[in-house]
Protein backbone atom coordinates (compact mmCIF):
# COMPACT_ATOMS: atom_id res chain seq x y z
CA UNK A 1 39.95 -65.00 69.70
CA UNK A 2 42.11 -66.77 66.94
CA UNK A 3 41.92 -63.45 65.47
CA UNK A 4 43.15 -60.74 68.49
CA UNK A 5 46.21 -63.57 69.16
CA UNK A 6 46.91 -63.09 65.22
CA UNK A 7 47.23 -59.11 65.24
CA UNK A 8 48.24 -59.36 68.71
CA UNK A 9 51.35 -61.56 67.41
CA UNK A 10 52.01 -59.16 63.83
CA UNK A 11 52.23 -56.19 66.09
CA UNK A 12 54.55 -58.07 68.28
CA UNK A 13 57.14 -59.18 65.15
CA UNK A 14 56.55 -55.22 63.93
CA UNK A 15 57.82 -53.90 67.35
CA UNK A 16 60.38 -56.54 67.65
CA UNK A 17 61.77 -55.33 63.58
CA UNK A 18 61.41 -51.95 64.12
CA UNK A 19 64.19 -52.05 67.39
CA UNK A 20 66.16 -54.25 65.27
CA UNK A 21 66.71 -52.00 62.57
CA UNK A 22 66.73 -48.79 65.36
CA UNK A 23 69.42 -51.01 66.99
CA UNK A 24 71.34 -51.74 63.36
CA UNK A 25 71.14 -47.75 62.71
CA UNK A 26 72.79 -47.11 66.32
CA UNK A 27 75.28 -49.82 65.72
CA UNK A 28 76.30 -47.82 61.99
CA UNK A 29 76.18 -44.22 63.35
CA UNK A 30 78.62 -45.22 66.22
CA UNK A 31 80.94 -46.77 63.79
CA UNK A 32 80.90 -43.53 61.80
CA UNK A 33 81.35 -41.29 64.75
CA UNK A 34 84.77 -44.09 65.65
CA UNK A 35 86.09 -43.11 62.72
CA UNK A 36 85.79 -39.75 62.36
CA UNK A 37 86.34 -39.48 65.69
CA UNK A 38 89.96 -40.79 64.70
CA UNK A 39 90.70 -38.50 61.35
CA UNK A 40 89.33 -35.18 60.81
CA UNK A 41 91.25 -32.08 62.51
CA UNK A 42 92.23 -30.24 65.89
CA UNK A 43 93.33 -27.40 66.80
CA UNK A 44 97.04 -27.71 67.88
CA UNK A 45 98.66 -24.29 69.74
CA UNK A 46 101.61 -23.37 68.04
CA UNK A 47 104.28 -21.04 69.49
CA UNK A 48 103.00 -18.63 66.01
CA UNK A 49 99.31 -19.29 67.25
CA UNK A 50 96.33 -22.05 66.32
CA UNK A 51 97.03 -24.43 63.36
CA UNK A 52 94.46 -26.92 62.12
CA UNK A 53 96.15 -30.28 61.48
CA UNK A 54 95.08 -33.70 60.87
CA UNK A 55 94.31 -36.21 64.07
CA UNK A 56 96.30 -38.31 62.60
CA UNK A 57 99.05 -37.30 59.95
CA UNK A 58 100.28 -39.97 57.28
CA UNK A 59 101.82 -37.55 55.38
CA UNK A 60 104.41 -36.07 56.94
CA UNK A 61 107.37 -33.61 55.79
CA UNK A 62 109.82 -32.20 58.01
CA UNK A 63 112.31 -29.32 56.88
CA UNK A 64 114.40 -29.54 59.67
CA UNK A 65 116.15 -31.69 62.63
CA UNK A 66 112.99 -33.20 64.04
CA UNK A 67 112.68 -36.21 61.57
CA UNK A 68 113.99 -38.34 64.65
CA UNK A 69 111.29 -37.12 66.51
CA UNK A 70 108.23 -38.59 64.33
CA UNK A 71 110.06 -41.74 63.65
CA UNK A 72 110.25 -41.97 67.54
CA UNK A 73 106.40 -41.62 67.50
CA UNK A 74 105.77 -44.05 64.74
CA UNK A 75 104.45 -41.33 61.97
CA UNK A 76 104.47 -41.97 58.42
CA UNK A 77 107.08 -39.61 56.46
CA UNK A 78 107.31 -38.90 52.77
CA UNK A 79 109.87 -36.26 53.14
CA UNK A 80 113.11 -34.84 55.16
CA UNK A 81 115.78 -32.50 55.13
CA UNK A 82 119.26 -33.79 53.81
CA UNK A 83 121.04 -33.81 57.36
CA UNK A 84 118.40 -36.39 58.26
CA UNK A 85 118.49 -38.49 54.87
CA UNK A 86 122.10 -38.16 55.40
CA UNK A 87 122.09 -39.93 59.33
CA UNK A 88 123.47 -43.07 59.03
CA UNK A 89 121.01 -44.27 61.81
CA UNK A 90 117.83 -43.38 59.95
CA UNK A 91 118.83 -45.00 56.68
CA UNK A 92 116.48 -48.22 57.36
CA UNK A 93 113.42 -46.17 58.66
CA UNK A 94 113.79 -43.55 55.95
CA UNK A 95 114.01 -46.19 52.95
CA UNK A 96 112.36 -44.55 50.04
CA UNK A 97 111.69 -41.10 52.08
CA UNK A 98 112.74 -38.49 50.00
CA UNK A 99 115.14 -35.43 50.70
CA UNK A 100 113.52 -32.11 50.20
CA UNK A 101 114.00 -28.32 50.64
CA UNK A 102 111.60 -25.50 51.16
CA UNK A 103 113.10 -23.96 48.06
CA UNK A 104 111.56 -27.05 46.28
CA UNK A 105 107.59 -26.03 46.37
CA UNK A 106 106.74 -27.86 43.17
CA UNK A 107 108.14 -31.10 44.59
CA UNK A 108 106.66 -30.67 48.28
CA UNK A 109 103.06 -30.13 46.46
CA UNK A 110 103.60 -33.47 44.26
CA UNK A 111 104.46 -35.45 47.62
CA UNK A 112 101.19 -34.32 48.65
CA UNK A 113 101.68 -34.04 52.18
CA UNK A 114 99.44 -33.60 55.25
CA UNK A 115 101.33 -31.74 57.50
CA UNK A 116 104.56 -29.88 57.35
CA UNK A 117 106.97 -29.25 59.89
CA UNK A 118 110.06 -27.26 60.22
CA UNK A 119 111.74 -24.37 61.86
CA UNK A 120 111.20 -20.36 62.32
CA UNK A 121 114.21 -19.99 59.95
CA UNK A 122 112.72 -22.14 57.39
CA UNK A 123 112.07 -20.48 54.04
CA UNK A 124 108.71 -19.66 51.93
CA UNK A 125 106.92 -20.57 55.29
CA UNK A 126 104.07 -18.63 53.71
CA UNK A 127 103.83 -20.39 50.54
CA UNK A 128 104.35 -24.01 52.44
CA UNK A 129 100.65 -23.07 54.77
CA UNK A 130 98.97 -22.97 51.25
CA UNK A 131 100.58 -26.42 50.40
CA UNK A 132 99.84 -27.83 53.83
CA UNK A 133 99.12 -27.58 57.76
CA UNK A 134 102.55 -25.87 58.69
CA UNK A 135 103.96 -25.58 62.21
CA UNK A 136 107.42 -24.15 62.90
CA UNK A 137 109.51 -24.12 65.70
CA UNK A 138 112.11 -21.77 67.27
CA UNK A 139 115.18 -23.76 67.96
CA UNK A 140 116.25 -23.61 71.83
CA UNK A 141 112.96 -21.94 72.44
CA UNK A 142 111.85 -25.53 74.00
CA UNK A 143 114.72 -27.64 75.72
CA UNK A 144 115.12 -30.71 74.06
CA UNK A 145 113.24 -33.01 75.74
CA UNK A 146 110.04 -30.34 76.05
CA UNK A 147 110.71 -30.41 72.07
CA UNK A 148 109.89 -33.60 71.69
CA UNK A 149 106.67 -33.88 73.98
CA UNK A 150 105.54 -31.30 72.24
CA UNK A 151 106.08 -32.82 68.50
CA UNK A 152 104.17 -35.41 70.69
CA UNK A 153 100.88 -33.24 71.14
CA UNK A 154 101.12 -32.09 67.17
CA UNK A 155 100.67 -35.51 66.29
CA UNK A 156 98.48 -36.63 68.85
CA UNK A 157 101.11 -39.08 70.45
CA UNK A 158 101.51 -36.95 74.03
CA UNK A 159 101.47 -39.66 76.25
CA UNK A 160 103.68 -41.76 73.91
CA UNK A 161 106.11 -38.89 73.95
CA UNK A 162 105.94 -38.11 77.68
CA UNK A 163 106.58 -42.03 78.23
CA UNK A 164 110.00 -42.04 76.71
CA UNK A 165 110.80 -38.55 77.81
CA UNK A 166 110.29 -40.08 81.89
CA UNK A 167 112.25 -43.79 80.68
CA UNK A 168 114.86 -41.60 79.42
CA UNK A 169 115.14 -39.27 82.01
CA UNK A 170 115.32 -42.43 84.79
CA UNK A 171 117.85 -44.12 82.17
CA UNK A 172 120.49 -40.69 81.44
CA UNK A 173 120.79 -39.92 85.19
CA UNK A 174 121.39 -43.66 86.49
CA UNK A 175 124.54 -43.77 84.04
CA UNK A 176 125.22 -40.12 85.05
CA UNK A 177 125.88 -41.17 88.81
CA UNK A 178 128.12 -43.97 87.59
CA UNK A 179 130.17 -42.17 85.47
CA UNK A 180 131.01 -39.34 87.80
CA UNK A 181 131.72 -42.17 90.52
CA UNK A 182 134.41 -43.66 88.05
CA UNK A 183 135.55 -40.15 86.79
CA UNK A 184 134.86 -37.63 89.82
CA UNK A 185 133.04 -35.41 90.20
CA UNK A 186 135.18 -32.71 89.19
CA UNK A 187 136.30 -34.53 85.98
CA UNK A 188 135.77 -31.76 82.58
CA UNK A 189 134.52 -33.36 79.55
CA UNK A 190 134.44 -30.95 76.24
CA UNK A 191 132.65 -31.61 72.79
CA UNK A 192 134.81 -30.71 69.74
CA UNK A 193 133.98 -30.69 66.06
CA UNK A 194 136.36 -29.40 62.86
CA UNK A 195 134.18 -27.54 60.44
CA UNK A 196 136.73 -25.75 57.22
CA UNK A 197 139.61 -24.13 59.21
CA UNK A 198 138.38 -24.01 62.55
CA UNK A 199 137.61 -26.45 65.78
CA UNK A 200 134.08 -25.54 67.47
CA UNK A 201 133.28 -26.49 71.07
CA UNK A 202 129.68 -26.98 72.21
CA UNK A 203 127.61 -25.31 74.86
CA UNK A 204 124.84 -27.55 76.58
CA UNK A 205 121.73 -27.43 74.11
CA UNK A 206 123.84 -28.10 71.00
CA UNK A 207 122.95 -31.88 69.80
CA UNK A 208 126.15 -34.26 69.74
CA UNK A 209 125.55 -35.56 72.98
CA UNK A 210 126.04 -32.18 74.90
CA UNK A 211 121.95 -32.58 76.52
CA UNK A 212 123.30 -35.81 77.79
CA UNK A 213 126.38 -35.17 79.02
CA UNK A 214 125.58 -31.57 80.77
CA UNK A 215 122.06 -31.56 81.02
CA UNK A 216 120.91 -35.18 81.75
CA UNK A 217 124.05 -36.52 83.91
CA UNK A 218 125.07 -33.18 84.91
CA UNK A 219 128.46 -33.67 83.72
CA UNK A 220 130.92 -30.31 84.15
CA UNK A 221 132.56 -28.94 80.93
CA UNK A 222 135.45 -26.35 80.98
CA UNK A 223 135.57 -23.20 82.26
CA UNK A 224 136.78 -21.62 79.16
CA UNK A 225 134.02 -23.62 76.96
CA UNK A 226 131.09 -22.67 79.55
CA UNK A 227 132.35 -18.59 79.09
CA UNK A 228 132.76 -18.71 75.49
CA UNK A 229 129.97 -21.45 74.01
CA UNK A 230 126.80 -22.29 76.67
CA UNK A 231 125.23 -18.85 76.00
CA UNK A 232 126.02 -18.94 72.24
CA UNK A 233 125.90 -23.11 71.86
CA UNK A 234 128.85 -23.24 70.41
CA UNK A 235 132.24 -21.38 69.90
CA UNK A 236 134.57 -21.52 66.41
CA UNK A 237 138.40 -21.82 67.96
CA UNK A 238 141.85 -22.00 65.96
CA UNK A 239 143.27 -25.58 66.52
CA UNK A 240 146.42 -23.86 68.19
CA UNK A 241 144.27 -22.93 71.23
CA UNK A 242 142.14 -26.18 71.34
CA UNK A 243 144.26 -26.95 74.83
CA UNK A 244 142.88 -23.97 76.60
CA UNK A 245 139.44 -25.25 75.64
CA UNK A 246 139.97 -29.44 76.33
CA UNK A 247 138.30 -31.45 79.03
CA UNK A 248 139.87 -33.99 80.97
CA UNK A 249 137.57 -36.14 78.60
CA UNK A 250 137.19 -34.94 74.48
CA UNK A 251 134.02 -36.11 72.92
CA UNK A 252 135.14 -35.67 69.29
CA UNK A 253 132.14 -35.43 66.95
CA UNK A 254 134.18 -36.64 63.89
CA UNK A 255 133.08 -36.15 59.78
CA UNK A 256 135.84 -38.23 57.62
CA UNK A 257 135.21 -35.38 54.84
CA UNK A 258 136.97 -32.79 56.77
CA UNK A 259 140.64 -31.96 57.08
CA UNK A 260 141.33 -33.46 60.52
CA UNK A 261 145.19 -33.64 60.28
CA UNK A 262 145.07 -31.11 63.14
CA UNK A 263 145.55 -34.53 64.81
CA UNK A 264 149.00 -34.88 63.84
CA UNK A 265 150.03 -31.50 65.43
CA UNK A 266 151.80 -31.63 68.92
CA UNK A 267 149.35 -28.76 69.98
CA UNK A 268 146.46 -31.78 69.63
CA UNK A 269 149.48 -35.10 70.77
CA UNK A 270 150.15 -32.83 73.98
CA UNK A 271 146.66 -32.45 75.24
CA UNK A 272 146.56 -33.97 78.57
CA UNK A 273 143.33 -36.29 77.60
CA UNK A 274 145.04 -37.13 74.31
CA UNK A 275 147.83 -38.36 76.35
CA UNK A 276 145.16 -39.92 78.41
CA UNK A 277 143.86 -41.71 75.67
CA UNK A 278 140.56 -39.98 76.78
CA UNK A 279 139.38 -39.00 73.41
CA UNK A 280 136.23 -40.56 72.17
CA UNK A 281 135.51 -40.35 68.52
CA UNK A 282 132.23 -40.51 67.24
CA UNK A 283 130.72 -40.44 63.88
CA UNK A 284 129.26 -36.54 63.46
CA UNK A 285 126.60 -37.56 60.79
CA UNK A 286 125.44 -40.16 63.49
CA UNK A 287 125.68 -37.81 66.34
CA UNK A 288 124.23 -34.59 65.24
CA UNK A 289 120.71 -34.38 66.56
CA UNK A 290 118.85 -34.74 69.90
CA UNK A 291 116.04 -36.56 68.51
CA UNK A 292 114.72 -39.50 71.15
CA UNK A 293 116.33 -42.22 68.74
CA UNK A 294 120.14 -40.87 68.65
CA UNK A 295 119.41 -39.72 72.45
CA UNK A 296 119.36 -43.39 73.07
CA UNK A 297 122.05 -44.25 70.32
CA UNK A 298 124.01 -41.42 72.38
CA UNK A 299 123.47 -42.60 75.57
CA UNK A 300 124.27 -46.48 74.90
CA UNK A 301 127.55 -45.46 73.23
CA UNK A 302 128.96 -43.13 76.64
CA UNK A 303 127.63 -46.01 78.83
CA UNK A 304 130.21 -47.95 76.56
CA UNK A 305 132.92 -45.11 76.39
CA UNK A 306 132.96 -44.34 80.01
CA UNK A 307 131.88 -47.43 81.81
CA UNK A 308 132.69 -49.93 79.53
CA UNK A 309 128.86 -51.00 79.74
């Protein structure tokens, strides 16, 4: 009897080791599936057809105006175009991010990146897919805020992206409704720029605050700017016919490294919103791109402007 409790009890310690390790070998294969289930690849749908990219990119170079974008969504960038470098808003988040071209293969290959991102126009696009993932975009082809939902979804940070696209959304057309109520609803504003010889005014779609102004509050601009720049984007004038193409308000994206003495002329001192003292300068380098971060910078500074917010 001793005996049959004996085996009775050694087969009982067998069954009860064999589930633990059967449980312990579960436990480890789930872990493993965890994490591969968050590296490895998908398949993202690019405008040029499928790309496989990483789940989760820490690697990042962008070649064009979307460096805003991924810094918005919390990804890890090793390299950017100059214009972004150059943004004196991304100067803390880009510490020690490097400024790169397409041109520059040998230096994109030793920053050994992940995934590459730039435009249709960028250069050597061919020769970049055999460094890395690459995925291009066609500028205007998305509006702006579609842009960067679906920078979201190359990531894998949709919802992320589609969170601050609705905040944003709530926040740009709330301010909208108070600034026509303290300018009318009829009031013009125009976006100006001087580039070499020549003033250009913006169309809608054009960075610099234009999404904001005409897209998100609805704000009117000029006849004579909406004929000549919203199909284009934007429109080179001489500064002698500037006053055919002013607003009641003058948004004045502003580089100190150009000739603006323009400013001096009685053409510019006889502009009704000049006169007005309805000229809001801005600082261009700070105020190029429509990227979620200067979207907010943007919006925070015409709250200011206009409302005195």
């Amino acid at each position: 009897m001793k005996k049959i409790q004996l085996t009775l009890l050694l087969m009982l310690a067998l069954v009860l080791s064999a589930c633990s390790n059967s449980a312990g070998g579960n436990t480890e294969e789930s872990e493993t599936n965890n994490e591969e289930a968050g590296s490895g690849t998908f398949t993202y749908q690019s405008e040029n057809g499928p790309v496989e990219v990483p789940k989760n990119p820490e690697r990042v170079i962008v070649l064009s105006s979307f460096a805003g974008n991924l810094i918005n969504l919390d990804v890890n960038l090793v390299g950017v175009d100059s214009w972004s470098k150059n943004n004196p808003r991304f100067q803390e988040e880009l510490e020690g991010v490097e400024a790169v071209t397409a041109d520059n293969l040998e230096k994109i290959i030793e920053m050994d990146p992940d995934l590459i991102i730039g435009l249709s126009t960028t250069k050597n696009i061919d020769k970049l897919k055999e460094i890395a993932p690459t995925v291009t975009y066609t500028y205007g082809k998305a509006d702006y805020l579609e842009q960067h939902i679906e920078i979201g979804k190359l990531v894998n940070k949709e919802e992320k992206a589609r969170d601050w696209v609705e905040d944003f959304e709530k926040r740009a057309q709330e301010t909208g409704e108070k600034i026509k109520d303290k300018i009318g609803e009829d009031a013009t504003v125009s976006v100006i720029e001087k580039f070499d010889k020549q003033i250009y005014v913006f169309g809608d779609n054009w960075g610099r605050g234009t999404e904001i102004l005409y897209q998100a509050m609805g704000l009117k601009m000029p006849e004579k700017v909406k004929e000549m720049a919203l199909e284009p984007g934007y429109y080179a004038i001489s500064p002698e016919v500037l006053p055919e193409y002013a607003g009641d308000y003058m948004i004045f994206s502003k580089n100190s490294e150009q000739d603006n003495s323009f400013q001096e002329t009685k053409t510019y001192q006889n502009i009704p919103a000049v006169k007005n003292d309805q000229v809001f300068e801005v600082d261009a380098k700070a105020f190029y791109f429509n990227d979620p971060n200067t979207l907010d910078y943007q919006l925070d500074y015409f709250k200011e402007a206009f409302l005195g917010e």
